[in-house]
C-alpha atoms as a PDB file:
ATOM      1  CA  UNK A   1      81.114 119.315 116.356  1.00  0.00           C
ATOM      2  CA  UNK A   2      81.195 121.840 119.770  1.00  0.00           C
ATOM      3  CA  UNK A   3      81.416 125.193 118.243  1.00  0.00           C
ATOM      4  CA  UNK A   4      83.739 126.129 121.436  1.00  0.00           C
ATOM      5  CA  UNK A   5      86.218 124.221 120.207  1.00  0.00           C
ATOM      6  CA  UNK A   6      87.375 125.681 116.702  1.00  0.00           C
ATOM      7  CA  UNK A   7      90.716 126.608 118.191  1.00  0.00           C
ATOM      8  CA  UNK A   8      91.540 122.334 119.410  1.00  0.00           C
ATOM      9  CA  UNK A   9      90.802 121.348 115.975  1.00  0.00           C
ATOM     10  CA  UNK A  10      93.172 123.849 114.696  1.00  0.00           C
ATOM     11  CA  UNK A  11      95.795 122.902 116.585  1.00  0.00           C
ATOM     12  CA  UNK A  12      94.980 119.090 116.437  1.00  0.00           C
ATOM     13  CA  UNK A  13      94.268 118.591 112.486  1.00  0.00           C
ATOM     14  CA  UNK A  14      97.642 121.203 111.645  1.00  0.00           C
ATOM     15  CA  UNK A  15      99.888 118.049 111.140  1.00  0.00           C
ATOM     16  CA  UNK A  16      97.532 117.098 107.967  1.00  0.00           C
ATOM     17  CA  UNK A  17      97.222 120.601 106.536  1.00  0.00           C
ATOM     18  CA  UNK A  18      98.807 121.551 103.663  1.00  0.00           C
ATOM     19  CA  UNK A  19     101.195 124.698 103.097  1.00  0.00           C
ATOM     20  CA  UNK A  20      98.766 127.120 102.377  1.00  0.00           C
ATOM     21  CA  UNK A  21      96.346 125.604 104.814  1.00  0.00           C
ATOM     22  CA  UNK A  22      98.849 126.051 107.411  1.00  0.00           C
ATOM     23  CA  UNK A  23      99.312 129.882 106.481  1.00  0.00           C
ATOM     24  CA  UNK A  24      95.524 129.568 106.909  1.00  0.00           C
ATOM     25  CA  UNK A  25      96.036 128.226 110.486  1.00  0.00           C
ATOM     26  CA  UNK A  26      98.626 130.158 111.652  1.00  0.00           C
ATOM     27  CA  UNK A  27      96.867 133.335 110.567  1.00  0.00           C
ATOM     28  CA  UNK A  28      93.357 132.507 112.872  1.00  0.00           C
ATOM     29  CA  UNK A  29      95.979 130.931 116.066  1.00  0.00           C
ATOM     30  CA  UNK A  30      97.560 134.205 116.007  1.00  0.00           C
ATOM     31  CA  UNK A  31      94.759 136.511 116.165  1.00  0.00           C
ATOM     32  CA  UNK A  32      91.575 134.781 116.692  1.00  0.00           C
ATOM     33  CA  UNK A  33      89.536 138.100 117.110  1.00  0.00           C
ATOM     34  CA  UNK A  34      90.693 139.496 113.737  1.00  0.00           C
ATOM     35  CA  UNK A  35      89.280 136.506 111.585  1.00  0.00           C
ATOM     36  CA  UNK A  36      85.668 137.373 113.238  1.00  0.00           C
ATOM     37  CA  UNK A  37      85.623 140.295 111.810  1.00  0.00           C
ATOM     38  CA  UNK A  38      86.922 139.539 108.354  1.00  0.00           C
ATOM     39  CA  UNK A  39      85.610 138.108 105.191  1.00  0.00           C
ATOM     40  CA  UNK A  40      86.744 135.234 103.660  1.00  0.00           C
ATOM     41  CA  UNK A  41      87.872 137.500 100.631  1.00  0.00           C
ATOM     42  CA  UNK A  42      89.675 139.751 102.940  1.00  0.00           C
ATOM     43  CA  UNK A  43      91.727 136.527 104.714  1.00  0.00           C
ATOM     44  CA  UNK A  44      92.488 134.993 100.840  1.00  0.00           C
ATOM     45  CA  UNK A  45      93.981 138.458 100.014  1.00  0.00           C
ATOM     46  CA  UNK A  46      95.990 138.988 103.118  1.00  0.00           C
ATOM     47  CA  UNK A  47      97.599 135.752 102.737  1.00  0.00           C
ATOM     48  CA  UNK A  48      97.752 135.824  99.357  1.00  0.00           C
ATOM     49  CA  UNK A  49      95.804 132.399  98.503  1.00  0.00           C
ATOM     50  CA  UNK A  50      92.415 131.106  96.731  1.00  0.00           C
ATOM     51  CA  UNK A  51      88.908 132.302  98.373  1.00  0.00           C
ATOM     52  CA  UNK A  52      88.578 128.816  97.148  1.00  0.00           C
ATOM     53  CA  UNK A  53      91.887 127.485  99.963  1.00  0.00           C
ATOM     54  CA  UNK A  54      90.147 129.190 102.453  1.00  0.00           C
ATOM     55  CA  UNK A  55      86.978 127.467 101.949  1.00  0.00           C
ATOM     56  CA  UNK A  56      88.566 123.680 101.871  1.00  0.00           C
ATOM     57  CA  UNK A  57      90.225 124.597 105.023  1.00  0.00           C
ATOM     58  CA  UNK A  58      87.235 125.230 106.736  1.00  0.00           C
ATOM     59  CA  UNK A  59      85.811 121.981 105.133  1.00  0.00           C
ATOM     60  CA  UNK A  60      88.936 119.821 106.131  1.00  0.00           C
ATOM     61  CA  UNK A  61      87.441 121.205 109.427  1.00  0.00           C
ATOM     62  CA  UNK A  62      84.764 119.795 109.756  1.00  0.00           C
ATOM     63  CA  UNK A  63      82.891 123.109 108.845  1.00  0.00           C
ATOM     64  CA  UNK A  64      80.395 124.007 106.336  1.00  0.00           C
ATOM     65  CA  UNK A  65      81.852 127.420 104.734  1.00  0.00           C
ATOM     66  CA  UNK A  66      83.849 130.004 106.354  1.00  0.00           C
ATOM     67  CA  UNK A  67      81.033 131.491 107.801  1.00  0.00           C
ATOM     68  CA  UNK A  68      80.013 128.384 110.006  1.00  0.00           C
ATOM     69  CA  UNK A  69      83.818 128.263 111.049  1.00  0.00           C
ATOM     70  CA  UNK A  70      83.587 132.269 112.469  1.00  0.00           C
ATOM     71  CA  UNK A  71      80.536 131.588 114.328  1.00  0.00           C
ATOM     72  CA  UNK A  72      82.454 128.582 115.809  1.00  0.00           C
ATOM     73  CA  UNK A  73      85.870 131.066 116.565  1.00  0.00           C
ATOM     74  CA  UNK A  74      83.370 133.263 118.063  1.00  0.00           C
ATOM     75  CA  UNK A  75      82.048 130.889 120.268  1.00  0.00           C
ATOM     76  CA  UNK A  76      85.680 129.944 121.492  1.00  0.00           C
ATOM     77  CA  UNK A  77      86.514 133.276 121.773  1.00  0.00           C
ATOM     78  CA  UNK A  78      84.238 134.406 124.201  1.00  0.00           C
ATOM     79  CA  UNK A  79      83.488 130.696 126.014  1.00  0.00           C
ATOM     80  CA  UNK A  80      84.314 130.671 129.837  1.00  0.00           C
ATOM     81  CA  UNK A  81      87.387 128.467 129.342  1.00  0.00           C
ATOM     82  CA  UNK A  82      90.665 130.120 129.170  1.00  0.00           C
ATOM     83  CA  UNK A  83      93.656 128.837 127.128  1.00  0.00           C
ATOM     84  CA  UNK A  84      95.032 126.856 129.811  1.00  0.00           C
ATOM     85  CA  UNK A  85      98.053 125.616 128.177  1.00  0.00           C
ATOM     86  CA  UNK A  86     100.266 128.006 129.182  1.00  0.00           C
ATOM     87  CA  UNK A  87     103.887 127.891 128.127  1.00  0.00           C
ATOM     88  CA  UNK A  88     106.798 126.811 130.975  1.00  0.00           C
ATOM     89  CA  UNK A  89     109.131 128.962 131.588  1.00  0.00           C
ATOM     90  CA  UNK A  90     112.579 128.467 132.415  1.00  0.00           C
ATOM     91  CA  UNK A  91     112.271 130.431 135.253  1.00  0.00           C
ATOM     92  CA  UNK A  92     108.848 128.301 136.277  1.00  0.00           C
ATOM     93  CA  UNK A  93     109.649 126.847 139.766  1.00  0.00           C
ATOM     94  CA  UNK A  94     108.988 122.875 139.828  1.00  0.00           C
ATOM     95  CA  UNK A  95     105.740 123.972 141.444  1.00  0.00           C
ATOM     96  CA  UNK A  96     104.477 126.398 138.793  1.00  0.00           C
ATOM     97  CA  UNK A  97     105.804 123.618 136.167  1.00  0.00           C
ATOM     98  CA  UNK A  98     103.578 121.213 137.915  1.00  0.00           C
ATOM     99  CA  UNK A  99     100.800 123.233 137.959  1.00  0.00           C
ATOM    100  CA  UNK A 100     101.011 123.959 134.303  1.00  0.00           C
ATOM    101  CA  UNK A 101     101.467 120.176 133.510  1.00  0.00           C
ATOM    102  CA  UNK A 102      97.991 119.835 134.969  1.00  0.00           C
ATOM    103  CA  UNK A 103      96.216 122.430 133.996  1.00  0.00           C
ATOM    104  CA  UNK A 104      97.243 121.140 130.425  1.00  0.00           C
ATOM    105  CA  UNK A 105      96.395 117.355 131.285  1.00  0.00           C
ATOM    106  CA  UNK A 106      92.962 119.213 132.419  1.00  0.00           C
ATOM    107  CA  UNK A 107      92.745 121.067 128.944  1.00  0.00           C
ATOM    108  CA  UNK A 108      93.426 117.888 126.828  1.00  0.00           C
ATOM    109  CA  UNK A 109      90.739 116.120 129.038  1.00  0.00           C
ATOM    110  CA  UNK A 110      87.883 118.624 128.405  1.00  0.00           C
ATOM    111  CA  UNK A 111      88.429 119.270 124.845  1.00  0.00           C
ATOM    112  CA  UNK A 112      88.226 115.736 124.038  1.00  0.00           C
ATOM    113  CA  UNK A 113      85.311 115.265 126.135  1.00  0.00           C
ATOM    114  CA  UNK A 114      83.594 118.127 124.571  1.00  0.00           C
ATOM    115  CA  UNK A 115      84.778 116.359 121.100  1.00  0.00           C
ATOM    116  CA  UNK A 116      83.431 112.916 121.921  1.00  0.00           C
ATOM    117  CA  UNK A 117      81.098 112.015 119.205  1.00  0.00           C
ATOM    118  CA  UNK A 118      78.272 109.829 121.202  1.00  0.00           C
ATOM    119  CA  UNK A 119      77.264 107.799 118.020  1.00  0.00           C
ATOM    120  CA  UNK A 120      80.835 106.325 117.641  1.00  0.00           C
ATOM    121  CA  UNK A 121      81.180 106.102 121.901  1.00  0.00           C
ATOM    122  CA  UNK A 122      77.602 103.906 121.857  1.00  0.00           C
ATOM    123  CA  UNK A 123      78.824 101.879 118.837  1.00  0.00           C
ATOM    124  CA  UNK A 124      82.085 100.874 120.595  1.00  0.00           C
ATOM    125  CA  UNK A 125      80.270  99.789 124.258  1.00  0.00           C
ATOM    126  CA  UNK A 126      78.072  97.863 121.678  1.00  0.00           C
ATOM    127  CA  UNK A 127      80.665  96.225 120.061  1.00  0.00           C
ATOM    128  CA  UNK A 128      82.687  95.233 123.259  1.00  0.00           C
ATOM    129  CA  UNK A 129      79.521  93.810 124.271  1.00  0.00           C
ATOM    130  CA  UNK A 130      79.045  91.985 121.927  1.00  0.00           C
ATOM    131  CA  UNK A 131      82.819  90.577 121.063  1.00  0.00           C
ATOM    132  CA  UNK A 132      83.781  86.900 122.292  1.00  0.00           C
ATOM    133  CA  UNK A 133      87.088  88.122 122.551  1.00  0.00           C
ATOM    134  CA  UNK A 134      88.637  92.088 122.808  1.00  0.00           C
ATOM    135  CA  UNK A 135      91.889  92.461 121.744  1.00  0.00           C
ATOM    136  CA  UNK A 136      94.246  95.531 121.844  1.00  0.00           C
ATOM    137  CA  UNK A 137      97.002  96.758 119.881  1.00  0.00           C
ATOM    138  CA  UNK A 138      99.416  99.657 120.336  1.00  0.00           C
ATOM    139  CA  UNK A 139     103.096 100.167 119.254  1.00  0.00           C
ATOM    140  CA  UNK A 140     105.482 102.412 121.570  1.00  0.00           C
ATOM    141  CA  UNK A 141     103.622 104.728 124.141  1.00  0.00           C
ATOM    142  CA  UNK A 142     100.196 103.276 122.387  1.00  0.00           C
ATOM    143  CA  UNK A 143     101.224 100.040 123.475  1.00  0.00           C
ATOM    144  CA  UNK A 144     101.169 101.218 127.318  1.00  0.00           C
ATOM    145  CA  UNK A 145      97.679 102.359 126.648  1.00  0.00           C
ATOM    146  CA  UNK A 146      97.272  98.903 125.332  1.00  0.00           C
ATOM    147  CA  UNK A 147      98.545  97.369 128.181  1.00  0.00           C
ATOM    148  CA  UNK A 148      96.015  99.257 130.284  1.00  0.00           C
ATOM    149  CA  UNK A 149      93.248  98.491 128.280  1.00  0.00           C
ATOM    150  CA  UNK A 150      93.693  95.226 128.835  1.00  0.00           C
ATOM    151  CA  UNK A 151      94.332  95.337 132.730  1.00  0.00           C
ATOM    152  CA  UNK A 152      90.805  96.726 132.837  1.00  0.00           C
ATOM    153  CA  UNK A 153      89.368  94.560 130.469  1.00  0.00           C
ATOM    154  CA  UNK A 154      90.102  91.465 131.988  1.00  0.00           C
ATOM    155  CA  UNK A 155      88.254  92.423 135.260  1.00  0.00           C
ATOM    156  CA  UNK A 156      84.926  92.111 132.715  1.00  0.00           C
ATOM    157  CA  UNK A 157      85.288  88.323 132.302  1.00  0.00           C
ATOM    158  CA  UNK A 158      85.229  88.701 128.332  1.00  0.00           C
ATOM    159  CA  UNK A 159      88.800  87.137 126.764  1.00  0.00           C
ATOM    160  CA  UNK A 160      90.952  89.949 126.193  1.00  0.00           C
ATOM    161  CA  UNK A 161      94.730  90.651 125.678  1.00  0.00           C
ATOM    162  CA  UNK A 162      96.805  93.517 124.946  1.00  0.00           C
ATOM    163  CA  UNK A 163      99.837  92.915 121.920  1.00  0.00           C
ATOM    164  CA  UNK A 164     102.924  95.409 121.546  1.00  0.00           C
ATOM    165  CA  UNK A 165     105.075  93.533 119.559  1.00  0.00           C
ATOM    166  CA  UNK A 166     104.665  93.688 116.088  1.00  0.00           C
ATOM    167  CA  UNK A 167     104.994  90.150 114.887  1.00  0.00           C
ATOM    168  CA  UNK A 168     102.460  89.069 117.648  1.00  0.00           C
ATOM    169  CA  UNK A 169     100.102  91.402 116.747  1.00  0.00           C
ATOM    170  CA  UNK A 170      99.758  90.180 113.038  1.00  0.00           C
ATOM    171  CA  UNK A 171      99.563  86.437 114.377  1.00  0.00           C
ATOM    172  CA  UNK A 172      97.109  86.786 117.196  1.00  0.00           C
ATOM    173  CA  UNK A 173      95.522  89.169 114.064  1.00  0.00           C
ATOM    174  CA  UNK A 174      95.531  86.278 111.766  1.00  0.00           C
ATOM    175  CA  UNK A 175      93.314  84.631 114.541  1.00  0.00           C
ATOM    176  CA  UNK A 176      90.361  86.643 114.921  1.00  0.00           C
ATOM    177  CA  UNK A 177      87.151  86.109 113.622  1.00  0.00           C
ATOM    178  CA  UNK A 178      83.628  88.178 113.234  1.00  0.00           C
ATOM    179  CA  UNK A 179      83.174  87.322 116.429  1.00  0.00           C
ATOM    180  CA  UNK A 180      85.608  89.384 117.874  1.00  0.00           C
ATOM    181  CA  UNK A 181      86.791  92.922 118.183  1.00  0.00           C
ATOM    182  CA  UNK A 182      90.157  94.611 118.016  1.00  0.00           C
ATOM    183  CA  UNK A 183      90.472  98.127 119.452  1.00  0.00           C
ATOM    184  CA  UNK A 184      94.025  99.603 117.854  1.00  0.00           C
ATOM    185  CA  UNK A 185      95.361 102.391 119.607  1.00  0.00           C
ATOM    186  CA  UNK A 186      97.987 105.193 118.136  1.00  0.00           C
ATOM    187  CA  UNK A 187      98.049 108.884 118.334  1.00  0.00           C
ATOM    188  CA  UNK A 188      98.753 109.683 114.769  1.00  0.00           C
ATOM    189  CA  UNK A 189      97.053 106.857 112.971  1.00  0.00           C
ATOM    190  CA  UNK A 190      99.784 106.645 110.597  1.00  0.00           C
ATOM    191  CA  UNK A 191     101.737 103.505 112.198  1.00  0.00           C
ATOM    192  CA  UNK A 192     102.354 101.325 109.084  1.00  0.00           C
ATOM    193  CA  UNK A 193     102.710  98.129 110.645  1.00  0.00           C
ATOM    194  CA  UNK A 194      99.458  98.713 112.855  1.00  0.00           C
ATOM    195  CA  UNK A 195      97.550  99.406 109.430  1.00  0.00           C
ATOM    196  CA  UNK A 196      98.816  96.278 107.987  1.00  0.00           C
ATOM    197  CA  UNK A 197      97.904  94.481 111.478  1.00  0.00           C
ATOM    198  CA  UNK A 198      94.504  96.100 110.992  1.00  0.00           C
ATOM    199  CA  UNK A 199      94.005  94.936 107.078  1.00  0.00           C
ATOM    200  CA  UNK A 200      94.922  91.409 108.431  1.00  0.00           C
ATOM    201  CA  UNK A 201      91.887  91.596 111.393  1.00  0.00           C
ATOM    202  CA  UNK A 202      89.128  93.171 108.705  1.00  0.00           C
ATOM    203  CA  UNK A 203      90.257  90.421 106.058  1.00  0.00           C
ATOM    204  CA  UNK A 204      89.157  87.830 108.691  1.00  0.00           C
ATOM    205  CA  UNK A 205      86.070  89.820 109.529  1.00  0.00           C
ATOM    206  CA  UNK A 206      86.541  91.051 112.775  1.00  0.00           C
ATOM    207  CA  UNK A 207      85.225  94.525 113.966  1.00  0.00           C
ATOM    208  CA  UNK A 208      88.209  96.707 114.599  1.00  0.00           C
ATOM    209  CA  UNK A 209      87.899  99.973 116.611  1.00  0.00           C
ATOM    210  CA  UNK A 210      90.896 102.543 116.255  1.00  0.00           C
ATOM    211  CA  UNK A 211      91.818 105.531 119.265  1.00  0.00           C
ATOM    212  CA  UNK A 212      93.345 108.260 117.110  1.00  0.00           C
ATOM    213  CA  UNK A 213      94.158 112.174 117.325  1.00  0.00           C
ATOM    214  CA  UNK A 214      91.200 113.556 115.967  1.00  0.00           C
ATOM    215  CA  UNK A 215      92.324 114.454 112.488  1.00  0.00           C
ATOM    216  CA  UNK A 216      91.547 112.286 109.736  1.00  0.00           C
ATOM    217  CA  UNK A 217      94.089 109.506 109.713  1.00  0.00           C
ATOM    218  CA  UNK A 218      94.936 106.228 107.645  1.00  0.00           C
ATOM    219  CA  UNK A 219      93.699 104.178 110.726  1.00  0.00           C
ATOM    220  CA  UNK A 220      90.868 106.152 111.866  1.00  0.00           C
ATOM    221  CA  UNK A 221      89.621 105.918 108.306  1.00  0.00           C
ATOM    222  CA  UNK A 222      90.100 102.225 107.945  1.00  0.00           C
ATOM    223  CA  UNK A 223      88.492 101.015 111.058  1.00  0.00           C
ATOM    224  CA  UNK A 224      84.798 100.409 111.631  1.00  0.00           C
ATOM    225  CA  UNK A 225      83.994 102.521 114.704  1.00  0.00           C
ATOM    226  CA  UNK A 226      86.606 105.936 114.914  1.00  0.00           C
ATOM    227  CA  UNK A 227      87.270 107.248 118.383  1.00  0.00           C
ATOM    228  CA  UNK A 228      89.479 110.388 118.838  1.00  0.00           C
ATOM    229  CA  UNK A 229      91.279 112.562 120.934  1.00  0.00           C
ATOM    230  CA  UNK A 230      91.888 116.260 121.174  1.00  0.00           C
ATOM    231  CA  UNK A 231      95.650 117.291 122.810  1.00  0.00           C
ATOM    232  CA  UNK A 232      98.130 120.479 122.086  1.00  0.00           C
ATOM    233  CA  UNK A 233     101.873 119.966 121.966  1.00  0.00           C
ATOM    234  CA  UNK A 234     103.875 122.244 124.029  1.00  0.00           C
ATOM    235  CA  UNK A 235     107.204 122.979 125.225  1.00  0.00           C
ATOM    236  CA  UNK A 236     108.823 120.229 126.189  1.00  0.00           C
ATOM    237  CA  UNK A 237     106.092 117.667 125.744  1.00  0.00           C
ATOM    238  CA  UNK A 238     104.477 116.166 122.619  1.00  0.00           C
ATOM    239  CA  UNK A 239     101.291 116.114 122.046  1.00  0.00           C
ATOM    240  CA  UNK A 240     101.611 112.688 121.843  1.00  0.00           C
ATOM    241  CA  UNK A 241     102.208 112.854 125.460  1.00  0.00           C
ATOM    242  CA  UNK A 242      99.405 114.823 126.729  1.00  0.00           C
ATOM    243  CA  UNK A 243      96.847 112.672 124.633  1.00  0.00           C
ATOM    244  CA  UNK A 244      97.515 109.647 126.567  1.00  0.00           C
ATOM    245  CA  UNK A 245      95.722 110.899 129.543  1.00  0.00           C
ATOM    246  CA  UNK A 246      92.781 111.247 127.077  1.00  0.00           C
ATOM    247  CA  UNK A 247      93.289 107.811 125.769  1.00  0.00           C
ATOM    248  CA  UNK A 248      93.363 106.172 129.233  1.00  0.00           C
ATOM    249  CA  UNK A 249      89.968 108.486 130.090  1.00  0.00           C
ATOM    250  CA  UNK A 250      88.262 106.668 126.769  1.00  0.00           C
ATOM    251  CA  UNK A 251      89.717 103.490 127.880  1.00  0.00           C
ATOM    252  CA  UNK A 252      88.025 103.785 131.335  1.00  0.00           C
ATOM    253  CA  UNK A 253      84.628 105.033 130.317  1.00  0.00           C
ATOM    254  CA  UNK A 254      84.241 101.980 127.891  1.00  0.00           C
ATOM    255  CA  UNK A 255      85.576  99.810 130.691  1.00  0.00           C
ATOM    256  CA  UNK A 256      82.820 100.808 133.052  1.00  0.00           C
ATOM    257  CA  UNK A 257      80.003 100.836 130.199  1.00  0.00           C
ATOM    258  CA  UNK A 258      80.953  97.112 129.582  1.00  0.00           C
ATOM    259  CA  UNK A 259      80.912  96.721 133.298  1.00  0.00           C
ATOM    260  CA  UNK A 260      77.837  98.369 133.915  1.00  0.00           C
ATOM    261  CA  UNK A 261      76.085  96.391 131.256  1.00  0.00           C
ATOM    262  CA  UNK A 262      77.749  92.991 132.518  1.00  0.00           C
ATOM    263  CA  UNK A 263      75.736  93.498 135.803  1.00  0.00           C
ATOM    264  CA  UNK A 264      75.898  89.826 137.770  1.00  0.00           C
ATOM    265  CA  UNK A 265      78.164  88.475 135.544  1.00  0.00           C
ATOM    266  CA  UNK A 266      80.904  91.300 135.810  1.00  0.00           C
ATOM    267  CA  UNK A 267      80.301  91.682 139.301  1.00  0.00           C
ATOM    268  CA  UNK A 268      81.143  87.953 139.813  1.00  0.00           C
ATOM    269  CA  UNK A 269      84.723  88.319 137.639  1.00  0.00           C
ATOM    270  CA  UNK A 270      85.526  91.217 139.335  1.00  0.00           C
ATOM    271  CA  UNK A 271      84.622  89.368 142.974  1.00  0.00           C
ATOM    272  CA  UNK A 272      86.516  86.413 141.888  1.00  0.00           C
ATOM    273  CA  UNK A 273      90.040  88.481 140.983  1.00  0.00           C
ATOM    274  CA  UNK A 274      89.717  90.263 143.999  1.00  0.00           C
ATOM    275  CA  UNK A 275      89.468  87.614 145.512  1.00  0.00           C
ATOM    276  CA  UNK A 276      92.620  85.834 143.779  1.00  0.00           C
ATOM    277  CA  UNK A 277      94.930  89.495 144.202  1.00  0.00           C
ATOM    278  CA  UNK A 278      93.618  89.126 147.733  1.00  0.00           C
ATOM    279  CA  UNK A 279      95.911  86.133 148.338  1.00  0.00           C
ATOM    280  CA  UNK A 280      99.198  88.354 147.707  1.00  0.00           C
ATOM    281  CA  UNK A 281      98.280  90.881 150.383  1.00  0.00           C
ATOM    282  CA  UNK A 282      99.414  90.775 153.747  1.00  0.00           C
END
């Protein structure tokens, strides 16, 4: 885990945190600078909980005692990057507004960068490479990433189609074989009928890949290779919203992995549907 980004995880893994891990939470968002300086005796008494409640909430973390998790605050702290996600204001102009949307889409794009765990990345490009046929799955606003995935996909010349209906999903699911791959795509990683869509694909041996918030989720935990991303939610917009942009950036770098690997053969594909979009131009 980056050690400059204590503070994302926080605010990422808070929907999973229970009540007393959540005092936890809200104590170190508040005032960063005061949990440096404190020890994890002096935080349990303040907030009137277990030394042992702070030390499984730096463990749900990620982090190996509460020491490891101040070193990690401190890094954050100090860190070049400022807290970009600044809050709109309702006397904002639609310029300011728009400048704030960025700098946020910005944020969510750098902390999930700097959370991208290269082990799971490399196992994914592998797996792509290796499927017959790439399928994707999303429900809602995961199903537009889906969508996407496939519009890039298909430029690779590897079979692939993108499902955002439910009852589709579990046939096309019923399908697969070890030969494929299915990359399933939701933000909280709670979606019940994408789980069951996902139990159907394993059952029939087929590597599945799930695109999750980076807390621990049902579907995260479930799938062979876990990819996450790291987004805030803030006035006005979910952070359900602002991960997409990080979903679409994961989306294109495995596009262009599989495409760089391809070499002659994805080159021809991609020649070939140029060549066939071509023919609707003027």
């Amino acid at each position: 885990m980056a050690a400059s980004n204590c503070l994302s995880k926080i605010r990422s893994s808070y929907g999973i945190l229970s009540e007393k891990e959540k005092k936890i939470a809200d104590f170190i968002l508040e005032d960063p600078q005061n949990i440096i300086h404190s020890s994890i005796n002096e935080v349990a008494d303040h907030l009137e909980v277990a030394d042992a409640t702070v030390f499984r909430f730096c463990k749900r973390l990620g982090f190996k005692g509460f020491q490891a998790l101040k070193i990690a605050l401190a890094s954050d702290i100090v860190g070049p990057l400022q807290d970009i996600h600044e809050t709109i204001l309702e006397s904002d102009t639609p310029a300011q507004i728009a400048q704030k949307v960025f700098q946020s889409n910005i944020g969510t794009l750098e902390d999930t960068r700097q959370m991208l765990d290269e082990k799971s990345f490399q196992a994914s490009v592998d797996c792509l490479l290796a499927a017959q046929k790439i399928e994707f799955y999303g429900n809602g606003g995961s199903g537009i990433i889906a969508m996407d995935a496939h519009h890039k996909f298909i430029r690779t010349g590897k079979p692939s189609i993108a499902y955002t209906d439910t009852h589709f999903q579990l046939m096309s699911a019923s399908q697969l074989t070890e030969r494929d791959v299915a990359l399933f795509i939701s933000h909280s990683g709670t979606n019940k009928d994408l789980l069951h869509v996902m139990r159907v694909a394993k059952e029939n041996g087929c590597r599945t890949i799930s695109l999750t918030d980076y807390a621990k989720s049902p579907l995260s935990e479930k799938a062979d290779i876990s990819l996450h991303t790291i987004s805030r939610e803030t006035e006005f917009r979910s952070e359900a919203l602002s991960s997409r942009i990080a979903q679409l950036s994961i989306i294109d770098a495995l596009y262009v992995n599989v495409m760089m690997a391809g070499k002659e053969e994805a080159k021809k594909s991609l020649q070939r549907m140029r060549s066939a979009i071509s023919e609707k131009k003027f």
